[in-house]
ModelCIF file with pLDDT and N, C-alpha, C, O atoms, coordinates in Angstrom:
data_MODEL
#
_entry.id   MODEL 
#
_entity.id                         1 
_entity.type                       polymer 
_entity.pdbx_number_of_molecules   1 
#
_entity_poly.entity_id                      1 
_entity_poly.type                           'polypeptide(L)' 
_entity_poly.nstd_linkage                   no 
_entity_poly.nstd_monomer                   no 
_entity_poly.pdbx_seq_one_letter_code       
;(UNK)(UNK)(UNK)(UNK)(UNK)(UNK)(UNK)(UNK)(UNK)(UNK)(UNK)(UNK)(UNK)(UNK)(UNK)(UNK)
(UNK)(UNK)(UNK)(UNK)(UNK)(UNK)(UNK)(UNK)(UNK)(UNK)(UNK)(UNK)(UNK)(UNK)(UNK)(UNK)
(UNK)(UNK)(UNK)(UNK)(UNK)(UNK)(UNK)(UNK)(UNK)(UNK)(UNK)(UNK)
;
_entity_poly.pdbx_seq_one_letter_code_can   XXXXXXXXXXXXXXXXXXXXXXXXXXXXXXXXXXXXXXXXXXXX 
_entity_poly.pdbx_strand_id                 A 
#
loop_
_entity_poly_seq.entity_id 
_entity_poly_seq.num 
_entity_poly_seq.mon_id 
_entity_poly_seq.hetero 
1 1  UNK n 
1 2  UNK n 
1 3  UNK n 
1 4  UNK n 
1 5  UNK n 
1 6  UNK n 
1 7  UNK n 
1 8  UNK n 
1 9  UNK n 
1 10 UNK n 
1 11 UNK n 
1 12 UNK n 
1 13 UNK n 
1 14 UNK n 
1 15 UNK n 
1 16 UNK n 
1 17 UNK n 
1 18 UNK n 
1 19 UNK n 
1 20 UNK n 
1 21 UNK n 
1 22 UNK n 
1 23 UNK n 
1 24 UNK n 
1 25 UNK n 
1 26 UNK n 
1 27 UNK n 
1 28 UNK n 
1 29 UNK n 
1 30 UNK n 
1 31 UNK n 
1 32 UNK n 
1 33 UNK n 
1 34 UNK n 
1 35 UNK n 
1 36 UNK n 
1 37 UNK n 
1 38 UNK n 
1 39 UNK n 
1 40 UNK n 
1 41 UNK n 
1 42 UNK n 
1 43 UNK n 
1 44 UNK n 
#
_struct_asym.id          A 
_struct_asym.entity_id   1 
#
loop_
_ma_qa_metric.id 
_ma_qa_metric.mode 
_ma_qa_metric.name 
_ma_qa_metric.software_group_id 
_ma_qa_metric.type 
1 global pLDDT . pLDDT 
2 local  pLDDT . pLDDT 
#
_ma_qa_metric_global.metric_id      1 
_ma_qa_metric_global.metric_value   97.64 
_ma_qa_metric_global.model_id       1 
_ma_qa_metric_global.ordinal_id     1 
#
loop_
_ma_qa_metric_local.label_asym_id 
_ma_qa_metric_local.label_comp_id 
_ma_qa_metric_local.label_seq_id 
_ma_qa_metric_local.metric_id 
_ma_qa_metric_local.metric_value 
_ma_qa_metric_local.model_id 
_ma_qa_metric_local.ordinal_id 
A UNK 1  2 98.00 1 1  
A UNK 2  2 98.00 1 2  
A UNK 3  2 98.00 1 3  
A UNK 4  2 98.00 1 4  
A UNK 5  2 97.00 1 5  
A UNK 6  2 97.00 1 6  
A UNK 7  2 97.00 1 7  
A UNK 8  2 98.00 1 8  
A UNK 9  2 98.00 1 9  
A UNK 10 2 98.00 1 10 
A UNK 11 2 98.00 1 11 
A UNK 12 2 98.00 1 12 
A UNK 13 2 98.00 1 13 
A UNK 14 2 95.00 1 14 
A UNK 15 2 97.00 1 15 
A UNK 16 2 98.00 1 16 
A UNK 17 2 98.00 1 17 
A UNK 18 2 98.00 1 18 
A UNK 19 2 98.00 1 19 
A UNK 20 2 98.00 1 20 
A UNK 21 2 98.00 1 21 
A UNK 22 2 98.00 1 22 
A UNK 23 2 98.00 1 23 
A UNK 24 2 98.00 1 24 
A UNK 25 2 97.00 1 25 
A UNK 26 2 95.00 1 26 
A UNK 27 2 97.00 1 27 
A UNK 28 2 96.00 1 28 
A UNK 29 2 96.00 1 29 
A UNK 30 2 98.00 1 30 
A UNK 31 2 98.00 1 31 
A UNK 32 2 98.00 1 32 
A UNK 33 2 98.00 1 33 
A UNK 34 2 98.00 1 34 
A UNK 35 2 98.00 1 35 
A UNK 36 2 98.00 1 36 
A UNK 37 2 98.00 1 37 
A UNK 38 2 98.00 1 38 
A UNK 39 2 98.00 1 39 
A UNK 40 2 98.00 1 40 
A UNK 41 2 98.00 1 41 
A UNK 42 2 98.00 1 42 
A UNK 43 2 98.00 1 43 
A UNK 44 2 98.00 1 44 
#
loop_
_atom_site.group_PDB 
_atom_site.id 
_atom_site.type_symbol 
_atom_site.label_atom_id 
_atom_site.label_alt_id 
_atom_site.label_comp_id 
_atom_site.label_asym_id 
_atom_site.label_entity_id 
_atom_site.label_seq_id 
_atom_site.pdbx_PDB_ins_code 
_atom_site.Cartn_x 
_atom_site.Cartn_y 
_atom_site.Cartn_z 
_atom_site.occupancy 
_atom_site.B_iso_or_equiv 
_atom_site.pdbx_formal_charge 
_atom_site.auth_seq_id 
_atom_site.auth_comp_id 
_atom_site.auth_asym_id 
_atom_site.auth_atom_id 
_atom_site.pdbx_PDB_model_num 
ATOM 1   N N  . UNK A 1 1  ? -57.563 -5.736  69.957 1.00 98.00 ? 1  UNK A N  1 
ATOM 2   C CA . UNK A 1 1  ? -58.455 -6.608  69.193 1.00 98.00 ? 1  UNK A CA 1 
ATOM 3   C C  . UNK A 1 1  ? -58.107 -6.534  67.714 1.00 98.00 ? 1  UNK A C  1 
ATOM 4   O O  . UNK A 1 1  ? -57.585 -5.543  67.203 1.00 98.00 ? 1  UNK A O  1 
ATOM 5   N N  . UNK A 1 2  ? -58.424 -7.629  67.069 1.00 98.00 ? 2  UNK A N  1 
ATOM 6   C CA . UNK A 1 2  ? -57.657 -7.846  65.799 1.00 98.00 ? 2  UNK A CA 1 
ATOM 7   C C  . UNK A 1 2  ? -58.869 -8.699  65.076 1.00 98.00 ? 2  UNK A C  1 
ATOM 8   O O  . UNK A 1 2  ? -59.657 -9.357  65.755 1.00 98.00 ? 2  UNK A O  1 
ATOM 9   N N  . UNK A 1 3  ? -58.955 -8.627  63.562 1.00 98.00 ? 3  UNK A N  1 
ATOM 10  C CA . UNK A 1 3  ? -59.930 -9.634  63.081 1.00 98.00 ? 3  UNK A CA 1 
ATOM 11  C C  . UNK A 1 3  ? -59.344 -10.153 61.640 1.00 98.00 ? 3  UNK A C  1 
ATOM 12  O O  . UNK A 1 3  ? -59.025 -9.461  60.673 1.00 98.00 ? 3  UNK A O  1 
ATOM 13  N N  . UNK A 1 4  ? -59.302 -11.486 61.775 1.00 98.00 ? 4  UNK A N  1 
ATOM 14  C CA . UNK A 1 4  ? -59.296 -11.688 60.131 1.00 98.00 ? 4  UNK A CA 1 
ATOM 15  C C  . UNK A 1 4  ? -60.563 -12.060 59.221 1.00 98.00 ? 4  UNK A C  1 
ATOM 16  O O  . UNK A 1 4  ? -61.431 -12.902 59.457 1.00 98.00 ? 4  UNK A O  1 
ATOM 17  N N  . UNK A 1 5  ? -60.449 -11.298 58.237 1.00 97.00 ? 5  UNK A N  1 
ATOM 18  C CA . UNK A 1 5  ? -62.089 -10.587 57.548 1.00 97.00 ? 5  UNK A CA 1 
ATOM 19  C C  . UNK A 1 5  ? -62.429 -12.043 56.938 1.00 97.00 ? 5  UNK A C  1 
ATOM 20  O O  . UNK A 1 5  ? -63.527 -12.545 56.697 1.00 97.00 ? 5  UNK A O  1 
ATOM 21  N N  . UNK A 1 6  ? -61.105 -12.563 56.764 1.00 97.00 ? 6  UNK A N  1 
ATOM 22  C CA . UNK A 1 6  ? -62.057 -14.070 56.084 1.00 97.00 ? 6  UNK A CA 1 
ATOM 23  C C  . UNK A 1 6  ? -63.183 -14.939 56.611 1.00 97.00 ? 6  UNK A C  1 
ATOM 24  O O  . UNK A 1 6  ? -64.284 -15.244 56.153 1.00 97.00 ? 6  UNK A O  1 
ATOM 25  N N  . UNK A 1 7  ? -62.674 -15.171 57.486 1.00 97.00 ? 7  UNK A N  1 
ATOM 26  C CA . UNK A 1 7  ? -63.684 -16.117 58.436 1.00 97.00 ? 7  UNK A CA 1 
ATOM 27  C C  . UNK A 1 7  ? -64.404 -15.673 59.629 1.00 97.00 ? 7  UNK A C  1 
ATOM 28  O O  . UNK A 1 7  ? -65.302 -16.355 60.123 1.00 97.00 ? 7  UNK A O  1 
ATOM 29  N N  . UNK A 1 8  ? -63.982 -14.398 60.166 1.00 98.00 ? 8  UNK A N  1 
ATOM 30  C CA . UNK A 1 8  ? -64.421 -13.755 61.422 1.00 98.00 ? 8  UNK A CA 1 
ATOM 31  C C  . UNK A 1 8  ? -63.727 -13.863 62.679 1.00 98.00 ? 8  UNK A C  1 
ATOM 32  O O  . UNK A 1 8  ? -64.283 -13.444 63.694 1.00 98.00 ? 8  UNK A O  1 
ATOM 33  N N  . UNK A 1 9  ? -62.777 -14.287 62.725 1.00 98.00 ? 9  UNK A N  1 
ATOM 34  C CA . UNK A 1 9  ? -62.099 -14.896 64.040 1.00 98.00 ? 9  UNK A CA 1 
ATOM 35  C C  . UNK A 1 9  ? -61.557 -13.793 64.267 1.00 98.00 ? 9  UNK A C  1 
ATOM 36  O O  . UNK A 1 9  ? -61.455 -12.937 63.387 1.00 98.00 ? 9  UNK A O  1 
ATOM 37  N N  . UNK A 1 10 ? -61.094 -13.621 65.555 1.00 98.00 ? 10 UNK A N  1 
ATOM 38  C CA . UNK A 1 10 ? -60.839 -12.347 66.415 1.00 98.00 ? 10 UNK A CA 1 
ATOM 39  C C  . UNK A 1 10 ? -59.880 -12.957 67.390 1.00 98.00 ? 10 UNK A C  1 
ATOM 40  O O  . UNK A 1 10 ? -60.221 -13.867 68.146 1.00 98.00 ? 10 UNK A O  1 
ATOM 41  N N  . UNK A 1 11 ? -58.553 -12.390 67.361 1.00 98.00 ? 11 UNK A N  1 
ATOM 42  C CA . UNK A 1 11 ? -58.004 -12.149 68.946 1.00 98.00 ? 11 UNK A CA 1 
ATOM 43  C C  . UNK A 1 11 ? -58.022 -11.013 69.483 1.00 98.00 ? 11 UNK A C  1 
ATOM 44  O O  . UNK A 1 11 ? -58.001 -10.086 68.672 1.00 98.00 ? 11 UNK A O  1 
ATOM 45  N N  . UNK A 1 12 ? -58.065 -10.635 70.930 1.00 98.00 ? 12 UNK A N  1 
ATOM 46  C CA . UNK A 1 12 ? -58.689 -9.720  71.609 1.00 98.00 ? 12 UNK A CA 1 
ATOM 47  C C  . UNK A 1 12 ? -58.031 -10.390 72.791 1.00 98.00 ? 12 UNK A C  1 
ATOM 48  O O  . UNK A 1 12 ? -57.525 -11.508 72.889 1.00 98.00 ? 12 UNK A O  1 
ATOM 49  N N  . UNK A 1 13 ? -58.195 -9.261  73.792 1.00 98.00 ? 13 UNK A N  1 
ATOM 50  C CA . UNK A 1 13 ? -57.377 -9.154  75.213 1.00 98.00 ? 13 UNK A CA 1 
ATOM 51  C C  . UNK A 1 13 ? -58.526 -8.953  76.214 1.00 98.00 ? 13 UNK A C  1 
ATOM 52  O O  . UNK A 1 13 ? -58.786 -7.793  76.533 1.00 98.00 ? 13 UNK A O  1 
ATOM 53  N N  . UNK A 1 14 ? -59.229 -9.940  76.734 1.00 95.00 ? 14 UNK A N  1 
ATOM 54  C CA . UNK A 1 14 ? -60.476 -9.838  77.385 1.00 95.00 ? 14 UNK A CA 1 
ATOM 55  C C  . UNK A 1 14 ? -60.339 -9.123  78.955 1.00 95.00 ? 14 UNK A C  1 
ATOM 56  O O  . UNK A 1 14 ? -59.985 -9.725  79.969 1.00 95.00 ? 14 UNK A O  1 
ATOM 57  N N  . UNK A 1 15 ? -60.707 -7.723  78.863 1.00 97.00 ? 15 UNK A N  1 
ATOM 58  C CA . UNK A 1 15 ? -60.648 -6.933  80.189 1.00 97.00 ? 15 UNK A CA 1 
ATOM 59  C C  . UNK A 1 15 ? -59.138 -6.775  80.440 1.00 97.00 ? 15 UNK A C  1 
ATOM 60  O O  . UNK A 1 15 ? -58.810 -5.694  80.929 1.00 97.00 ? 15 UNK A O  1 
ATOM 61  N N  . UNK A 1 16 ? -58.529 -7.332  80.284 1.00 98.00 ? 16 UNK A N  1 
ATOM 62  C CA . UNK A 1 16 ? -56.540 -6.961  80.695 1.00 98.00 ? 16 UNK A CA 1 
ATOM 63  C C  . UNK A 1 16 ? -55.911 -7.055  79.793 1.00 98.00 ? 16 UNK A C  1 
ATOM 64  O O  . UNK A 1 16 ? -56.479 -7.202  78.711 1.00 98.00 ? 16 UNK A O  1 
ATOM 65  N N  . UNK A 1 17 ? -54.273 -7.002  79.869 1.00 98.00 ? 17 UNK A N  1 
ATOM 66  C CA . UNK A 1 17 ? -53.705 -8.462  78.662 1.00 98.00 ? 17 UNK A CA 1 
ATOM 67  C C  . UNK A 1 17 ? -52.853 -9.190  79.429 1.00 98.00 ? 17 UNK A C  1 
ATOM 68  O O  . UNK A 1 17 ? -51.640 -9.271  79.232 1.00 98.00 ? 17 UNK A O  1 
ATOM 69  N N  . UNK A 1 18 ? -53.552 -9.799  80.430 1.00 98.00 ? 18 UNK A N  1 
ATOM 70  C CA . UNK A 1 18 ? -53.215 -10.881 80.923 1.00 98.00 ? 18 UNK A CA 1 
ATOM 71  C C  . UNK A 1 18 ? -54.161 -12.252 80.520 1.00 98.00 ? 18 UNK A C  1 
ATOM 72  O O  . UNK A 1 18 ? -53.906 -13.387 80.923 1.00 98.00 ? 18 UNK A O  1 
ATOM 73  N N  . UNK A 1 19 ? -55.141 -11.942 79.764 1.00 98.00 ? 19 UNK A N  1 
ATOM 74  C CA . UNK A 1 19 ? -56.107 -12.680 79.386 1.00 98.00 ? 19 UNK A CA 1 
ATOM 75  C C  . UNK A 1 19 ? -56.241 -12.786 77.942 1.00 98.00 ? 19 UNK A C  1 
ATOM 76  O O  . UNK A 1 19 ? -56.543 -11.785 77.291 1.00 98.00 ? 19 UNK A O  1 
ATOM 77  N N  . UNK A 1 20 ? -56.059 -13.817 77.429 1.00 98.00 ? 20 UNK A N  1 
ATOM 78  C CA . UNK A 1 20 ? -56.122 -13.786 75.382 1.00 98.00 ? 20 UNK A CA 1 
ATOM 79  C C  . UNK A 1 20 ? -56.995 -14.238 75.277 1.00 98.00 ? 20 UNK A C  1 
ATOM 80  O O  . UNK A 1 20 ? -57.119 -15.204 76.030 1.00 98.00 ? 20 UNK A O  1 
ATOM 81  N N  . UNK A 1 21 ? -58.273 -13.930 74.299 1.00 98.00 ? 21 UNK A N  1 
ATOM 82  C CA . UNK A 1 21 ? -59.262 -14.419 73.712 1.00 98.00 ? 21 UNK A CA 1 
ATOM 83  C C  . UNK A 1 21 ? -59.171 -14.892 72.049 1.00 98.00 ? 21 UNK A C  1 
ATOM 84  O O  . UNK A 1 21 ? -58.823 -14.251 71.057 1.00 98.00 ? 21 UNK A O  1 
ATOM 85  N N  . UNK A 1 22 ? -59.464 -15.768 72.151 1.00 98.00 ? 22 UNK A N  1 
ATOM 86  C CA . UNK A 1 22 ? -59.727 -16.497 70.659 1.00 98.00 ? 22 UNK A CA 1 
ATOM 87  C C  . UNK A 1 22 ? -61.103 -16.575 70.548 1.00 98.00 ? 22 UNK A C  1 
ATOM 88  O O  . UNK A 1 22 ? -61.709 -17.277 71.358 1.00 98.00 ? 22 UNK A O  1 
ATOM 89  N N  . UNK A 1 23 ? -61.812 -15.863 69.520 1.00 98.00 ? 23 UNK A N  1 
ATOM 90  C CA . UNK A 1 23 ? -63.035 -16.359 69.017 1.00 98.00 ? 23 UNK A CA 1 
ATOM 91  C C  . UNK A 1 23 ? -63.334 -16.216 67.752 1.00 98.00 ? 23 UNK A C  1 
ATOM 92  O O  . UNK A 1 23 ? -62.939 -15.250 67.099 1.00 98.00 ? 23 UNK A O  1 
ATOM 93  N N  . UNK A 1 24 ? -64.229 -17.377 67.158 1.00 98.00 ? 24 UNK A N  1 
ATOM 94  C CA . UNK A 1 24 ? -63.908 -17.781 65.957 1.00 98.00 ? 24 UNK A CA 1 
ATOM 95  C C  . UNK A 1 24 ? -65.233 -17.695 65.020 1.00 98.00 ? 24 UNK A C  1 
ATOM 96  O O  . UNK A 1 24 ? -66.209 -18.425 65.195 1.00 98.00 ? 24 UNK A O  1 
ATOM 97  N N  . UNK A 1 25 ? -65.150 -16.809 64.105 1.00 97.00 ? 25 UNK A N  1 
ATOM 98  C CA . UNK A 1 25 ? -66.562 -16.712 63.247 1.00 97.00 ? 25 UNK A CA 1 
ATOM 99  C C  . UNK A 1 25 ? -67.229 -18.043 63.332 1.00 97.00 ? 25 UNK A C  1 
ATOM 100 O O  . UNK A 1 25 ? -66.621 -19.044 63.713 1.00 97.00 ? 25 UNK A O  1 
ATOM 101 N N  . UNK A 1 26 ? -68.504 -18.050 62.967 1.00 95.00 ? 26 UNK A N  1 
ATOM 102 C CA . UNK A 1 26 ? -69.585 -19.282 63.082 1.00 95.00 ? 26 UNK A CA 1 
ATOM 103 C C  . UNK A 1 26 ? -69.393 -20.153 62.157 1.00 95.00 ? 26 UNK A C  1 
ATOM 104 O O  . UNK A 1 26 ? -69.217 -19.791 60.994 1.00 95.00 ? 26 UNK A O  1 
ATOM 105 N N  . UNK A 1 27 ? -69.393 -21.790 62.614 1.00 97.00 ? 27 UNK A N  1 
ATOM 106 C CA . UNK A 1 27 ? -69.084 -22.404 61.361 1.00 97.00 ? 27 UNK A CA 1 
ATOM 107 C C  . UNK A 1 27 ? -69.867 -23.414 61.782 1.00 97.00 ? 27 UNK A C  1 
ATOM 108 O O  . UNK A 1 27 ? -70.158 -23.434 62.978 1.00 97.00 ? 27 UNK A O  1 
ATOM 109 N N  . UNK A 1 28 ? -70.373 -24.463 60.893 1.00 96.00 ? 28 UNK A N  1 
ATOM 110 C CA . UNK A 1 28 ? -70.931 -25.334 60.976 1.00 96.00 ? 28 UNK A CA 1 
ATOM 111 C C  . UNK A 1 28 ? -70.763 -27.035 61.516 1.00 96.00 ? 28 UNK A C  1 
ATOM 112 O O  . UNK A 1 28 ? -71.472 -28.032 61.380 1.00 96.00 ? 28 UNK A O  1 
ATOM 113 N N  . UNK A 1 29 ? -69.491 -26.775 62.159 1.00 96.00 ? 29 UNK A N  1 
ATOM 114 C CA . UNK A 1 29 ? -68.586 -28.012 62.758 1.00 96.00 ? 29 UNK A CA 1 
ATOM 115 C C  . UNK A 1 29 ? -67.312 -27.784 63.481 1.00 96.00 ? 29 UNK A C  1 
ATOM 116 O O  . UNK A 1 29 ? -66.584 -26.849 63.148 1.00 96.00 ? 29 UNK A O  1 
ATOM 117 N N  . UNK A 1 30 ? -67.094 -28.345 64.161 1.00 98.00 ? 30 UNK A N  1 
ATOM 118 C CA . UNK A 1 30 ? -66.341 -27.846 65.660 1.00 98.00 ? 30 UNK A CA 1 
ATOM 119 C C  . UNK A 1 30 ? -64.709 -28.549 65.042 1.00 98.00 ? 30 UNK A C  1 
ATOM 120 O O  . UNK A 1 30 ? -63.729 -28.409 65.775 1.00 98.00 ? 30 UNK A O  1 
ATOM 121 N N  . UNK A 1 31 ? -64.542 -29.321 63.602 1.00 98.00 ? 31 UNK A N  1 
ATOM 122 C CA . UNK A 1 31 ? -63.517 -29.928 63.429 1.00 98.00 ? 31 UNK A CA 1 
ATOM 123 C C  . UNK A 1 31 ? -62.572 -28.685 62.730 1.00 98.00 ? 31 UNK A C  1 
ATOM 124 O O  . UNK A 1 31 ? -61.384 -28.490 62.987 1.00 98.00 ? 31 UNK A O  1 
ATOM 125 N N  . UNK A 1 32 ? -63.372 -27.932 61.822 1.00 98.00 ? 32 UNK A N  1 
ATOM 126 C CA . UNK A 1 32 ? -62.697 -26.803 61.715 1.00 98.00 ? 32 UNK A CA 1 
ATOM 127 C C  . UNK A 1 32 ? -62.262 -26.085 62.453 1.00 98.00 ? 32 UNK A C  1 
ATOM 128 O O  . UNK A 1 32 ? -61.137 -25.621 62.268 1.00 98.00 ? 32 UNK A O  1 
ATOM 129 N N  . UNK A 1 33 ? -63.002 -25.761 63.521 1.00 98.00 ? 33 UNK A N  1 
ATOM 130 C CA . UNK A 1 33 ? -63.030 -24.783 64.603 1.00 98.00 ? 33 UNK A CA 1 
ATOM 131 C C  . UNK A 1 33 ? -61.582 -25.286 65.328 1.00 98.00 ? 33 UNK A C  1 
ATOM 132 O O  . UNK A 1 33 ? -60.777 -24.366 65.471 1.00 98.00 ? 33 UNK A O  1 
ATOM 133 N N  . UNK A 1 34 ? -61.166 -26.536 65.778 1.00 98.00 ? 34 UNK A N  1 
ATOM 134 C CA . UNK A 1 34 ? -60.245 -26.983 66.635 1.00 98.00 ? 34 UNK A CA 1 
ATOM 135 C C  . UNK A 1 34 ? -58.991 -27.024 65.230 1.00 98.00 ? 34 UNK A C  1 
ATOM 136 O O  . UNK A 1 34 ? -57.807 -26.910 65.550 1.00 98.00 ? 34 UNK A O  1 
ATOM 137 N N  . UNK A 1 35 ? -59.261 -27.147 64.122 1.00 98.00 ? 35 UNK A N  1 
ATOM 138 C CA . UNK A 1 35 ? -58.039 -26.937 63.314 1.00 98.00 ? 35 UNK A CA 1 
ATOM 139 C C  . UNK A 1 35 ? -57.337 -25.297 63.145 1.00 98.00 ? 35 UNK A C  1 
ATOM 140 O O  . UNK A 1 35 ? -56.231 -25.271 62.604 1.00 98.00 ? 35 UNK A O  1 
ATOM 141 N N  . UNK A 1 36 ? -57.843 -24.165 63.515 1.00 98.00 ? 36 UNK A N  1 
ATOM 142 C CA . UNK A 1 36 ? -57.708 -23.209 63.199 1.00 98.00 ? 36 UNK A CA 1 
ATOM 143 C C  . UNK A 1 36 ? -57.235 -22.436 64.946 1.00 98.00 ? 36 UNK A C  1 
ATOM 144 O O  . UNK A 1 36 ? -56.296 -21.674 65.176 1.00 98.00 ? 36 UNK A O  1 
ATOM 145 N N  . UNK A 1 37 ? -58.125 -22.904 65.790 1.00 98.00 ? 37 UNK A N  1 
ATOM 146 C CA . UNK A 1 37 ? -57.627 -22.911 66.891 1.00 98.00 ? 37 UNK A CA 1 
ATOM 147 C C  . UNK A 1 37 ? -55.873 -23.749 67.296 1.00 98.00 ? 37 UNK A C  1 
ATOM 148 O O  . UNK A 1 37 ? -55.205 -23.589 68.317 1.00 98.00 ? 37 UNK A O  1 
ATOM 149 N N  . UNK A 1 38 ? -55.681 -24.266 66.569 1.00 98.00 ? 38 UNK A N  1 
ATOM 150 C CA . UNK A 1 38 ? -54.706 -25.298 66.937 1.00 98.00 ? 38 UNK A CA 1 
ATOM 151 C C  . UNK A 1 38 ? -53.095 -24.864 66.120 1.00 98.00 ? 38 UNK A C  1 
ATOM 152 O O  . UNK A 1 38 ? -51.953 -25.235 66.390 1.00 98.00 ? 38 UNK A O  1 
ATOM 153 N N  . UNK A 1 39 ? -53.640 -23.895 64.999 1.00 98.00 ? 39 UNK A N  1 
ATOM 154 C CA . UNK A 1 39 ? -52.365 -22.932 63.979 1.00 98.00 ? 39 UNK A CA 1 
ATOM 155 C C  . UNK A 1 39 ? -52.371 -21.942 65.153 1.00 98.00 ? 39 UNK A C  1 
ATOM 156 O O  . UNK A 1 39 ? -51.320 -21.726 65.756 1.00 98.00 ? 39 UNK A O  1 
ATOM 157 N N  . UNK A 1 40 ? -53.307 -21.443 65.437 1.00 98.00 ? 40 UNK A N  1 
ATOM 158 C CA . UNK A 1 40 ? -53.230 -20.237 66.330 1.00 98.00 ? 40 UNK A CA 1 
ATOM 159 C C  . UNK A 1 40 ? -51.997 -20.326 67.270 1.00 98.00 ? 40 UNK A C  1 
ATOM 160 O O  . UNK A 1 40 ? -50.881 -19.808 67.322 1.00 98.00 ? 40 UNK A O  1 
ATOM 161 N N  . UNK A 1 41 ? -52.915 -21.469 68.182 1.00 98.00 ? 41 UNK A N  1 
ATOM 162 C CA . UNK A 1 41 ? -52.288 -21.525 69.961 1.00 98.00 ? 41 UNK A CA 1 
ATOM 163 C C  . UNK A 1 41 ? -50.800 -22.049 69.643 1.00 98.00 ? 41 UNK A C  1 
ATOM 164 O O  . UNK A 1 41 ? -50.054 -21.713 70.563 1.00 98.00 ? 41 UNK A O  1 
ATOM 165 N N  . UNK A 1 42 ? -50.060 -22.839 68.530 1.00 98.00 ? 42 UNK A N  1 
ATOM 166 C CA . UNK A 1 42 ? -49.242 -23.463 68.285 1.00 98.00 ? 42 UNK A CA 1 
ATOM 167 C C  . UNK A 1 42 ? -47.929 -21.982 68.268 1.00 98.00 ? 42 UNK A C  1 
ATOM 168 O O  . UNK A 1 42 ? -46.859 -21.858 68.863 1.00 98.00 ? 42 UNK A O  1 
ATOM 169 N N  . UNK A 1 43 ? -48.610 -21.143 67.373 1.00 98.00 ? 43 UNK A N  1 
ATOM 170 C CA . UNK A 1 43 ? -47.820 -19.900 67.130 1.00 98.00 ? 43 UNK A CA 1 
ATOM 171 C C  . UNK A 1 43 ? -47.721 -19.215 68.415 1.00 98.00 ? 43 UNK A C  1 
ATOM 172 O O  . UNK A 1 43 ? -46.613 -19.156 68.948 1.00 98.00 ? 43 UNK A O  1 
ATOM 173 N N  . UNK A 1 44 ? -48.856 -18.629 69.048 1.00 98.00 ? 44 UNK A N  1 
ATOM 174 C CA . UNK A 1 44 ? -48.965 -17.612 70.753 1.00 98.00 ? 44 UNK A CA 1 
ATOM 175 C C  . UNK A 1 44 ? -47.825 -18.474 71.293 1.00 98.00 ? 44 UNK A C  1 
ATOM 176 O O  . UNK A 1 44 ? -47.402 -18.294 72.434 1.00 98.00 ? 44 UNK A O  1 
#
């Protein structure tokens, strides 16, 4: 498990590491949320 302190987002290995978790500090609109998700999954 890993966090970046800016925003809260976390990757983490849910129960195995056959399983990647992305979760993303609280924000007030889902357009951010899918832009930051989308640098992520582009890089994994």
């Amino acid at each position: 498990a890993a966090q970046k302190k800016e925003n809260g987002d976390i990757l983490s290995y849910d129960c195995s590491y056959n399983n990647l978790e992305l979760s993303f500090g609280k924000e007030s609109d889902l357009q951010t949320i899918c832009a930051r998700f989308t640098d992520y999954y582009e890089f994994i």
